[in-house]
C-alpha atoms as a PDB file:
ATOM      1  CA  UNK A   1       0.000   0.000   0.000  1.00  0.00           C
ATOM      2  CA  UNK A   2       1.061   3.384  -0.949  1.00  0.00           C
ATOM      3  CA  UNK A   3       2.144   6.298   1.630  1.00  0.00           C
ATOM      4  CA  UNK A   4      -0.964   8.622  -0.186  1.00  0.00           C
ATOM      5  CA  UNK A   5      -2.916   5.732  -0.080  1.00  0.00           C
ATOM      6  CA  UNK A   6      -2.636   4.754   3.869  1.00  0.00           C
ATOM      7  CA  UNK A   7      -2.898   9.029   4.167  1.00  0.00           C
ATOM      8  CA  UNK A   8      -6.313   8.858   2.260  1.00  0.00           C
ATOM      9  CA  UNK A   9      -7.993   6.368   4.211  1.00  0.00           C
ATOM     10  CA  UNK A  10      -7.297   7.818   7.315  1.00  0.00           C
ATOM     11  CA  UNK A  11      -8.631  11.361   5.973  1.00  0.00           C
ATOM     12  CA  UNK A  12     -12.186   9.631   4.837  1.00  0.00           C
ATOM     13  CA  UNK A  13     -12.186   7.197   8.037  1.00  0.00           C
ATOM     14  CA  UNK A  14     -12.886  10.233  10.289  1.00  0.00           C
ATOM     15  CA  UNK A  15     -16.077  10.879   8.495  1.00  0.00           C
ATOM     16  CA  UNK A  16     -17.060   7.107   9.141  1.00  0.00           C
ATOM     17  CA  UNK A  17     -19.137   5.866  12.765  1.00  0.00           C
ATOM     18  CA  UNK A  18     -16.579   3.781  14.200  1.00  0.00           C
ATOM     19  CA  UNK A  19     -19.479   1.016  13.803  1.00  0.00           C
ATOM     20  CA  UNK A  20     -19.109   1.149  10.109  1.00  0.00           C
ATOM     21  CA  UNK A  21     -15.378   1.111  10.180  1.00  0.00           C
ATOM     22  CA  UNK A  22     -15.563  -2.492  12.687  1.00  0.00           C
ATOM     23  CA  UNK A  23     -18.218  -3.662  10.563  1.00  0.00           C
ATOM     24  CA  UNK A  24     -16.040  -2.927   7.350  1.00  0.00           C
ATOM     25  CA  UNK A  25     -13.259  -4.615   8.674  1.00  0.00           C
ATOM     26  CA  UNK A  26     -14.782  -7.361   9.586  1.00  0.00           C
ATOM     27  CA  UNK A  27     -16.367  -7.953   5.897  1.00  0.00           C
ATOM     28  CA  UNK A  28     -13.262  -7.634   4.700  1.00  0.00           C
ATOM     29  CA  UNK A  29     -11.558 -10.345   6.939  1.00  0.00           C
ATOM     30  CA  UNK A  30     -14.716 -12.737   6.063  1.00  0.00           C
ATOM     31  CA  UNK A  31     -14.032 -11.840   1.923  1.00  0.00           C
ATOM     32  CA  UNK A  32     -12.019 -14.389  -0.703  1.00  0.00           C
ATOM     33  CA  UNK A  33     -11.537 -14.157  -4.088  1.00  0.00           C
ATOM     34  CA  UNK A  34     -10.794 -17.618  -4.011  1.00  0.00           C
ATOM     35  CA  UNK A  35     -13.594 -18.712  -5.583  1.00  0.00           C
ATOM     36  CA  UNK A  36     -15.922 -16.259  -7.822  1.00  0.00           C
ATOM     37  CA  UNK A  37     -19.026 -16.154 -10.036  1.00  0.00           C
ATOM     38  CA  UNK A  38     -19.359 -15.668 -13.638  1.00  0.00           C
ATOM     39  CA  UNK A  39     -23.209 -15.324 -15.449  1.00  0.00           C
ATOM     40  CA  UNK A  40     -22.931 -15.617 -19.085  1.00  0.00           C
ATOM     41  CA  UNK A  41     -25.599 -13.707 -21.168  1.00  0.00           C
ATOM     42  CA  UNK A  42     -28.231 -13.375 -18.101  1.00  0.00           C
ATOM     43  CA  UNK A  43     -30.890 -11.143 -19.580  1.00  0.00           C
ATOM     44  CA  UNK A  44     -33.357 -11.020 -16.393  1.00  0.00           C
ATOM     45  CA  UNK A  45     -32.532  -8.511 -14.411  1.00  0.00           C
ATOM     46  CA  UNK A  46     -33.590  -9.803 -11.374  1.00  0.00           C
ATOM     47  CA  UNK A  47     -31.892 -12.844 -11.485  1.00  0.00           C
ATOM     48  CA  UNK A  48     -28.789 -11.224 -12.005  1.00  0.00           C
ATOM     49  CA  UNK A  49     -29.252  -8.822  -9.234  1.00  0.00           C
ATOM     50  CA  UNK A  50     -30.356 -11.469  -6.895  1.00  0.00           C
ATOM     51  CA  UNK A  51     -26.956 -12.810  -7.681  1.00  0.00           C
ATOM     52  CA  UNK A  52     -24.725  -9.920  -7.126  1.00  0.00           C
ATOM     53  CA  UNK A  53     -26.616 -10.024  -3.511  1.00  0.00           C
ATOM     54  CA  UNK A  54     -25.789 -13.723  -2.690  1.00  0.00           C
ATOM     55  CA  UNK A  55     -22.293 -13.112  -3.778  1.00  0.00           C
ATOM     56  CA  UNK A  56     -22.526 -10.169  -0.845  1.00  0.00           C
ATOM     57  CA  UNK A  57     -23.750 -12.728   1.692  1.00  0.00           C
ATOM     58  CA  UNK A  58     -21.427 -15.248   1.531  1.00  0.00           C
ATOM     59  CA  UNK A  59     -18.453 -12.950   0.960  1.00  0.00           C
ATOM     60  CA  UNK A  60     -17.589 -13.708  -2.785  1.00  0.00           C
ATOM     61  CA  UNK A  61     -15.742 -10.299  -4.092  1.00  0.00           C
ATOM     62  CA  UNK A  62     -15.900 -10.634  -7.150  1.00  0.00           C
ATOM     63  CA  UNK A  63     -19.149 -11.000 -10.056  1.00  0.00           C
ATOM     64  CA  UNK A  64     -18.006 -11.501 -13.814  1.00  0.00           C
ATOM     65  CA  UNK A  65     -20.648 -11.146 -16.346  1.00  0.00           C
ATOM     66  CA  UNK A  66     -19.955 -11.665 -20.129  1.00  0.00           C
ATOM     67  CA  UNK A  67     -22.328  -9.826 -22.198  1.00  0.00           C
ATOM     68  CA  UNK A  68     -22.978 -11.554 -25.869  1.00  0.00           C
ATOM     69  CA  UNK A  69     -26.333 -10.595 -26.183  1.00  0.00           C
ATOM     70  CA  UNK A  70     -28.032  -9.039 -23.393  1.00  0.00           C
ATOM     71  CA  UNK A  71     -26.645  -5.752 -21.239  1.00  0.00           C
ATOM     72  CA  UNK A  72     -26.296  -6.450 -17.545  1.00  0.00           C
ATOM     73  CA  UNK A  73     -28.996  -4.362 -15.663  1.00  0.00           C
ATOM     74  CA  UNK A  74     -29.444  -3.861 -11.764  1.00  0.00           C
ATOM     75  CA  UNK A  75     -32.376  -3.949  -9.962  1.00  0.00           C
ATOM     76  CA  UNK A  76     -32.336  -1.666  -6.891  1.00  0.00           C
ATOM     77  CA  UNK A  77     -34.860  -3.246  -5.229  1.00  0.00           C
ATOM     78  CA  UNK A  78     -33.351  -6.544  -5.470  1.00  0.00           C
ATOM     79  CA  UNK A  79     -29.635  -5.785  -4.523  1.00  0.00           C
ATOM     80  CA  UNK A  80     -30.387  -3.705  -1.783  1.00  0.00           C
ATOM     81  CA  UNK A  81     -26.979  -2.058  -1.771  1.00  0.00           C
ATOM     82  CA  UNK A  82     -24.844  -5.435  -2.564  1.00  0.00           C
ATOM     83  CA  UNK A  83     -23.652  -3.018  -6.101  1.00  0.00           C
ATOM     84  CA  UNK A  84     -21.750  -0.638  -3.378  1.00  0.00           C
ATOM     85  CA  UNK A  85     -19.592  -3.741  -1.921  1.00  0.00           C
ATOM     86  CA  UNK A  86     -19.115  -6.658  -4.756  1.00  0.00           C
ATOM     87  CA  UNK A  87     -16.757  -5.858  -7.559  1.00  0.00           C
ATOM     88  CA  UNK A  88     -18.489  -6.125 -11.098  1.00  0.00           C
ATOM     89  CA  UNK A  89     -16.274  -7.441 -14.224  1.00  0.00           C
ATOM     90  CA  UNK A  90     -18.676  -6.400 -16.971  1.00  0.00           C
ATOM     91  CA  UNK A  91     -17.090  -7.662 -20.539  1.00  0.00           C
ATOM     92  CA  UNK A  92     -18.541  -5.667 -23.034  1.00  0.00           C
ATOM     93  CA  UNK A  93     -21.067  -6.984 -25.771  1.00  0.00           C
ATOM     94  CA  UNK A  94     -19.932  -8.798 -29.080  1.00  0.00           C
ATOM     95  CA  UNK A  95     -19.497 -12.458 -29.859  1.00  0.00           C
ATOM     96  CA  UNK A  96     -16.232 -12.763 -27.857  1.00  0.00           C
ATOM     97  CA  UNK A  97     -17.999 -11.670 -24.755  1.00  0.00           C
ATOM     98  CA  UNK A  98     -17.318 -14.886 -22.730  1.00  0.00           C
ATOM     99  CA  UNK A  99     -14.226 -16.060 -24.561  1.00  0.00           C
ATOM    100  CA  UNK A 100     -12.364 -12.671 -23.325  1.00  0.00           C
ATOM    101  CA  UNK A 101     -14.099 -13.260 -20.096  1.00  0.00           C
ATOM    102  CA  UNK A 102     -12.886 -16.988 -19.523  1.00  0.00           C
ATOM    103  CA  UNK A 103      -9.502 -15.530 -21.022  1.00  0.00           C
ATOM    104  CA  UNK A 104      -9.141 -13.112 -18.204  1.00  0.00           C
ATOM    105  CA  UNK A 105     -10.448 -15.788 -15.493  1.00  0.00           C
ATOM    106  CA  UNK A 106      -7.456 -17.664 -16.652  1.00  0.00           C
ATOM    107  CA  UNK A 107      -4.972 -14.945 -16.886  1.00  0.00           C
ATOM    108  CA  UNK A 108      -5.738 -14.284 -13.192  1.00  0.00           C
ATOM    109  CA  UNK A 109      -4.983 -18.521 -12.640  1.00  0.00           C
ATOM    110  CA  UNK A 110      -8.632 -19.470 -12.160  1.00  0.00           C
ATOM    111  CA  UNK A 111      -9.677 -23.206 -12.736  1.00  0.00           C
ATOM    112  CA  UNK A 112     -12.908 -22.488 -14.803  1.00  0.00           C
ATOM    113  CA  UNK A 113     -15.876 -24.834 -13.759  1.00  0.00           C
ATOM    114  CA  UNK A 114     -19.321 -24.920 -15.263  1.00  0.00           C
ATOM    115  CA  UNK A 115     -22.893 -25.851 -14.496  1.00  0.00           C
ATOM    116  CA  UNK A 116     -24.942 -28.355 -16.243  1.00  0.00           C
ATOM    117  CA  UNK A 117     -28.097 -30.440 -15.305  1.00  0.00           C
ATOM    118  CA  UNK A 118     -26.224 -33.266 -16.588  1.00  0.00           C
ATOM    119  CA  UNK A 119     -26.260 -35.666 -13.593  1.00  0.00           C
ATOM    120  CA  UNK A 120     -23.468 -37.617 -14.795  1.00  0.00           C
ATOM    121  CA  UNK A 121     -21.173 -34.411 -14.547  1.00  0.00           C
ATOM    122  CA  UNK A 122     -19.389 -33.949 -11.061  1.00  0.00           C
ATOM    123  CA  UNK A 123     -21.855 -33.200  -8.345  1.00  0.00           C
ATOM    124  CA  UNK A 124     -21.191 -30.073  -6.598  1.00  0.00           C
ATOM    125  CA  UNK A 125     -20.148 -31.458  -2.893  1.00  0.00           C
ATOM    126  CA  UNK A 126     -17.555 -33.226  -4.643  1.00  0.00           C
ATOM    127  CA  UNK A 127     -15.701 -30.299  -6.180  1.00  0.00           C
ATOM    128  CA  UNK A 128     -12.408 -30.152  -5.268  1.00  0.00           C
ATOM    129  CA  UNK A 129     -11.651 -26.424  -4.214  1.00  0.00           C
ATOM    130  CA  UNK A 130      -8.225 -26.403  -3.453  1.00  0.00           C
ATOM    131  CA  UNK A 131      -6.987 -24.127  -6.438  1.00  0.00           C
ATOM    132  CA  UNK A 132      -8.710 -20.782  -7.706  1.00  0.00           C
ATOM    133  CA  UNK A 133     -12.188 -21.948  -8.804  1.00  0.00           C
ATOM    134  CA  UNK A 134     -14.236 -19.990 -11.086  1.00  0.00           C
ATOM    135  CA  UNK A 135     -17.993 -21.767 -11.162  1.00  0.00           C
ATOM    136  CA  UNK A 136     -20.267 -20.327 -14.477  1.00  0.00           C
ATOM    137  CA  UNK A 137     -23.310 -19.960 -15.153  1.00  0.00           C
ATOM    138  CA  UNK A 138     -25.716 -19.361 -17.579  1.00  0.00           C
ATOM    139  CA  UNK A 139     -29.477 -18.834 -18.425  1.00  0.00           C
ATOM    140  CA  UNK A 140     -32.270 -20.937 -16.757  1.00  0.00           C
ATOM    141  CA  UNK A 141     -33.507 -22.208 -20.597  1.00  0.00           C
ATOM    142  CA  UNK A 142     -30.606 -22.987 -22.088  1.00  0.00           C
ATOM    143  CA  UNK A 143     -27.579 -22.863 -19.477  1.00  0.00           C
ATOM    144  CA  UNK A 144     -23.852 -22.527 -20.364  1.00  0.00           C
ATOM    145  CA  UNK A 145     -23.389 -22.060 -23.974  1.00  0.00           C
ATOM    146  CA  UNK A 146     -21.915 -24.924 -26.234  1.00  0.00           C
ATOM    147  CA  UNK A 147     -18.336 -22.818 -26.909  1.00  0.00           C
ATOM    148  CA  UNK A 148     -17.899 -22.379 -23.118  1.00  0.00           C
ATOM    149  CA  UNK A 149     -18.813 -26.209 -21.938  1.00  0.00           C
ATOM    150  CA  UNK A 150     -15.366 -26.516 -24.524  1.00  0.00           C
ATOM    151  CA  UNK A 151     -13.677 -24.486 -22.731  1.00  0.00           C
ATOM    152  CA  UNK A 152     -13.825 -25.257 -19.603  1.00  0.00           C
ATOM    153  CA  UNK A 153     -12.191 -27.535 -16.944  1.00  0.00           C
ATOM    154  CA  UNK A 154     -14.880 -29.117 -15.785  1.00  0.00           C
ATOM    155  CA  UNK A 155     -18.445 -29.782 -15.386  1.00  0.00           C
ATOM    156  CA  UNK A 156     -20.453 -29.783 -12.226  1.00  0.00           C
ATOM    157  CA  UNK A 157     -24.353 -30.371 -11.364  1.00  0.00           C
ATOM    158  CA  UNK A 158     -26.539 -30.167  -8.871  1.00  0.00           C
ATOM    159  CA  UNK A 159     -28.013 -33.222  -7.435  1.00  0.00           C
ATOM    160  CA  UNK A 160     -31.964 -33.088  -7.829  1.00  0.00           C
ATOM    161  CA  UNK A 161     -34.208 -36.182  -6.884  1.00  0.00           C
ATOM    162  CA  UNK A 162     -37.419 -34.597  -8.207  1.00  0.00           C
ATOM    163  CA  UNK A 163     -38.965 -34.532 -12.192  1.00  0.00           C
ATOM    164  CA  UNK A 164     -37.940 -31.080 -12.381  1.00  0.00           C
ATOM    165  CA  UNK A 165     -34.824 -30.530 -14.398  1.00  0.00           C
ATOM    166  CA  UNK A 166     -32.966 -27.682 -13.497  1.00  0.00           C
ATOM    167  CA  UNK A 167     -33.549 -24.799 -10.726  1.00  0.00           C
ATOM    168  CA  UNK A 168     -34.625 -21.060 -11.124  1.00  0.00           C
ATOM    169  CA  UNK A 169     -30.401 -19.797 -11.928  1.00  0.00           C
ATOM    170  CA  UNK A 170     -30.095 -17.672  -8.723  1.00  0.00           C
ATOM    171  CA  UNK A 171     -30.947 -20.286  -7.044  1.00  0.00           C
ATOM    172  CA  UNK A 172     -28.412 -22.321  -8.314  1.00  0.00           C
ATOM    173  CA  UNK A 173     -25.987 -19.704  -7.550  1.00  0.00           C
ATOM    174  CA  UNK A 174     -26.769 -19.483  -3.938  1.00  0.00           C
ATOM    175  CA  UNK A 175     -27.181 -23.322  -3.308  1.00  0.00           C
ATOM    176  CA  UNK A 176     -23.506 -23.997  -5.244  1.00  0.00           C
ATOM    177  CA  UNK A 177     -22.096 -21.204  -3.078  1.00  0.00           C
ATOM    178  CA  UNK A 178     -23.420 -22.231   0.180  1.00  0.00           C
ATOM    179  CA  UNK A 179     -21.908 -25.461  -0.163  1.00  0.00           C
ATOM    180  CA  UNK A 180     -18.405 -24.346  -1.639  1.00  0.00           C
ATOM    181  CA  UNK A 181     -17.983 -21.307   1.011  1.00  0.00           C
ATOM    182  CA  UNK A 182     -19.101 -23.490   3.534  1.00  0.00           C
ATOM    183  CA  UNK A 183     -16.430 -26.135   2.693  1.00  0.00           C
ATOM    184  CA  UNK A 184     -13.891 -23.227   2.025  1.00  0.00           C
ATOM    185  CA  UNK A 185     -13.593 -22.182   5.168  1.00  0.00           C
ATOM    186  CA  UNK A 186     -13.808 -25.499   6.966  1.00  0.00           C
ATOM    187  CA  UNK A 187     -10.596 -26.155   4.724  1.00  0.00           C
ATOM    188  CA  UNK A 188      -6.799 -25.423   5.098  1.00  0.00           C
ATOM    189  CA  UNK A 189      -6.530 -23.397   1.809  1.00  0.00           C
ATOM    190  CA  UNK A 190      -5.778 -19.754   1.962  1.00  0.00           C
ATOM    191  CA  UNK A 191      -9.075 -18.324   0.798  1.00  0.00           C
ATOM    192  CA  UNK A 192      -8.788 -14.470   2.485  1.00  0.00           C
ATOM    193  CA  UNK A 193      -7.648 -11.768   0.746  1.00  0.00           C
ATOM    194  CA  UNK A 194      -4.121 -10.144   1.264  1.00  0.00           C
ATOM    195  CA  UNK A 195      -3.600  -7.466   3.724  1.00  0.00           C
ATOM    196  CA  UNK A 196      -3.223  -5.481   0.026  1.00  0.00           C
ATOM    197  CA  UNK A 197      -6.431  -6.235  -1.419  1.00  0.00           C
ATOM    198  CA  UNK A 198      -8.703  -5.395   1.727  1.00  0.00           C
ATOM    199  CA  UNK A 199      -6.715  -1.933   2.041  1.00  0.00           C
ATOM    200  CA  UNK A 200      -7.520  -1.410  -1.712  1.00  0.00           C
ATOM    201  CA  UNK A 201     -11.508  -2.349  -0.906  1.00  0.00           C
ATOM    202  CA  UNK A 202     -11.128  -0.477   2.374  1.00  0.00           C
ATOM    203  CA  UNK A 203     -10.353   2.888   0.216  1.00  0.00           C
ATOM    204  CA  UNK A 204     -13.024   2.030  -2.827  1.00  0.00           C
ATOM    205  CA  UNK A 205     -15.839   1.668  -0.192  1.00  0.00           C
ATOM    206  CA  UNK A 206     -14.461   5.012   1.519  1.00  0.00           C
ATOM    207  CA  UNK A 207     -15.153   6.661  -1.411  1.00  0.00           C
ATOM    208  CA  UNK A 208     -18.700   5.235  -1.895  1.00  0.00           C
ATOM    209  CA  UNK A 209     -19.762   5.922   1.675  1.00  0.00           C
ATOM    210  CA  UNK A 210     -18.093   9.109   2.221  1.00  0.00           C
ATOM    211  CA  UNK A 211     -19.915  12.501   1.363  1.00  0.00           C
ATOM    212  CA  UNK A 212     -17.929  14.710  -1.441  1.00  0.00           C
ATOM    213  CA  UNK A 213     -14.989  11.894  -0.676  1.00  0.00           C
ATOM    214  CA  UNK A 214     -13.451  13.252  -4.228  1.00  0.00           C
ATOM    215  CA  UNK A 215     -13.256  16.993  -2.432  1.00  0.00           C
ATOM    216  CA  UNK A 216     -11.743  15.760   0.783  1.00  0.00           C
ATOM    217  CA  UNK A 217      -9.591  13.606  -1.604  1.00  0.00           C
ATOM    218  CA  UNK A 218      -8.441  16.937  -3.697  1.00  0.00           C
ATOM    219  CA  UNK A 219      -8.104  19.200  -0.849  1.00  0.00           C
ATOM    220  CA  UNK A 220      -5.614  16.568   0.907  1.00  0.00           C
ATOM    221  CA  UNK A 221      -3.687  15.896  -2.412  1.00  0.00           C
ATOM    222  CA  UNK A 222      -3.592  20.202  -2.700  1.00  0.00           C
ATOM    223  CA  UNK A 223      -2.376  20.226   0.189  1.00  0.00           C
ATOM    224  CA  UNK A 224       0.308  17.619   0.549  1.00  0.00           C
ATOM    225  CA  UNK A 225       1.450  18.903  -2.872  1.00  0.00           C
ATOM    226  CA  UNK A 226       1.862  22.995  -1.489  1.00  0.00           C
ATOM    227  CA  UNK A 227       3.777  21.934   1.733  1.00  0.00           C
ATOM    228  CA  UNK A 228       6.168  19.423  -0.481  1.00  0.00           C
ATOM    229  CA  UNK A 229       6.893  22.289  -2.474  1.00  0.00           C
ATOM    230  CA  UNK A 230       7.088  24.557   0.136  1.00  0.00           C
END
C-alpha cells in the first residue's frame, strides 16, 4: 500500500461511525476471491441482481458477467446495496464476450468450472476447491453455452431427486455457493484476501460511503502537494 494511499484512508475514516469502520473490517476479513461467479448472457434482471446479492452474503468479491447478447442491468430493489460492496467485471457486448471473459479468469490462474443439469457431470459437494475456482453460469432455458462447456475444466451439477430438471439460476448460484464457502472455510486453503487487497476495498468503499470523498480527496492531495513544495 502506498504512503498517499494509507494518508487517504485515514482522511475519509474520520467521516465514518466507528461502527461502520468495525463492521467494514470485519467484511473484509470474512471476503475471498478464491472462488468467484461468472453469469454468461443473463438477460433477467432480477436474477442477475439477486446474484450480485448472494455473492454479498457469503463474501464472494468478485461478479463476472460476459455480455454476448443481453446488457447487464441492476435492480435496486433486489440488490439492496450489494452493487456498493461486490466488484463487477462487466465484458462488453460482441461475440467474444465470454471467450475474453474466460480468457481473463485464466490470466488471473482461475480453474474455470461450469454448471450443467447433466447428472453424470461432477456433483457439486464433490468439487475439489483447493486451487482458484471460477464456477459459471448461464441462463435458466438454455444454461452454459456450447463454446464455453469446450472451454472449460470441468463440469459440475446439482443433485436433484425430483422430475424437475434444473432450478430457477439464482438459485443455483446461492445453493452452489453455500456449499463451496461453507467447505472453504472449513478447509486449510488460503481463501482471504491479502492485507493489500482489503486496504484497496477499504479505500473504494471510503469513497462510496463518504460525502464529497473526491473533495476531501483533492483538498488533501492540494495540500500535501503545497507543503512538499514549500
Amino acid at each position: 500500500m502506498s504512503v498517499l494511499q494509507a494518508e487517504l484512508i485515514k482522511i475519509l475514516e474520520e467521516f465514518v461511525t466507528e461502527n461502520k469502520v468495525n463492521l467494514i473490517n470485519k467484511v473484509l476479513s470474512e471476503r475471498t476471491r478464491h472462488l468467484t461467479v461468472v453469469l454468461e448472457d443473463v438477460y433477467h434482471s432480477h436474477n442477475a441482481s439477486a446474484v450480485l446479492r448472494t455473492c454479498d452474503c457469503f463474501g464472494v468479491q468478485d461478479l463476472h458477467i460476459s455480455q454476448k447478447l443481453h446488457d447487464y442491468h441492476i435492480n435496486p430493489n433486489i440488490v439492496r446495496g450489494a452493487s456498493n460492496w461486490v466488484t463487477l467485471h462487466k465484458y462488453d457486448r460482441g461475440e467474444q464476450s465470454s471467450s475474453n471473459c474466460l480468457n481473463d479468469l485464466r490470466e488471473k490462474k482461475y480453474r474455470l468450472v461450469g454448471t450443467t443439469p447433466d447428472q453424470n457431470s461432477t456433483s457439486i459437494h464433490e468439487l475439489d476447491i483447493t486451487e482458484k475456482t471460477a464456477i459459471i453460469f448461464g441462463t435458466e432455458l438454455e444454461g452454459i453455452s456450447d463454446n464455453t462447456k469446450n472451454e472449460v475444466d470441468e463440469l459440475v451439477h446439482i443433485p436433484m431427486y425430483g422430475f424437475t430438471e434444473s432450478f430457477n439460476m439464482s438459485v443455483s448460484v446461492a445453493m452452489v455457493l453455500q456449499d463451496l464457502v461453507r467447505r472453504l472455510r472449513e478447509s486449510d486453503v488460503q481463501w482471504h484476501l491479502t492485507e493489500q487487497e482489503k486496504e484497496d476495498l477499504k479505500f473504494e468503499w471510503y469513497q462510496r460511503i463518504v460525502k464529497r470523498s473526491d473533495l476531501h480527496i483533492k483538498n488533501y492531495i492540494k495540500e500535501h502537494s503545497i507543503n512538499n513544495n514549500g
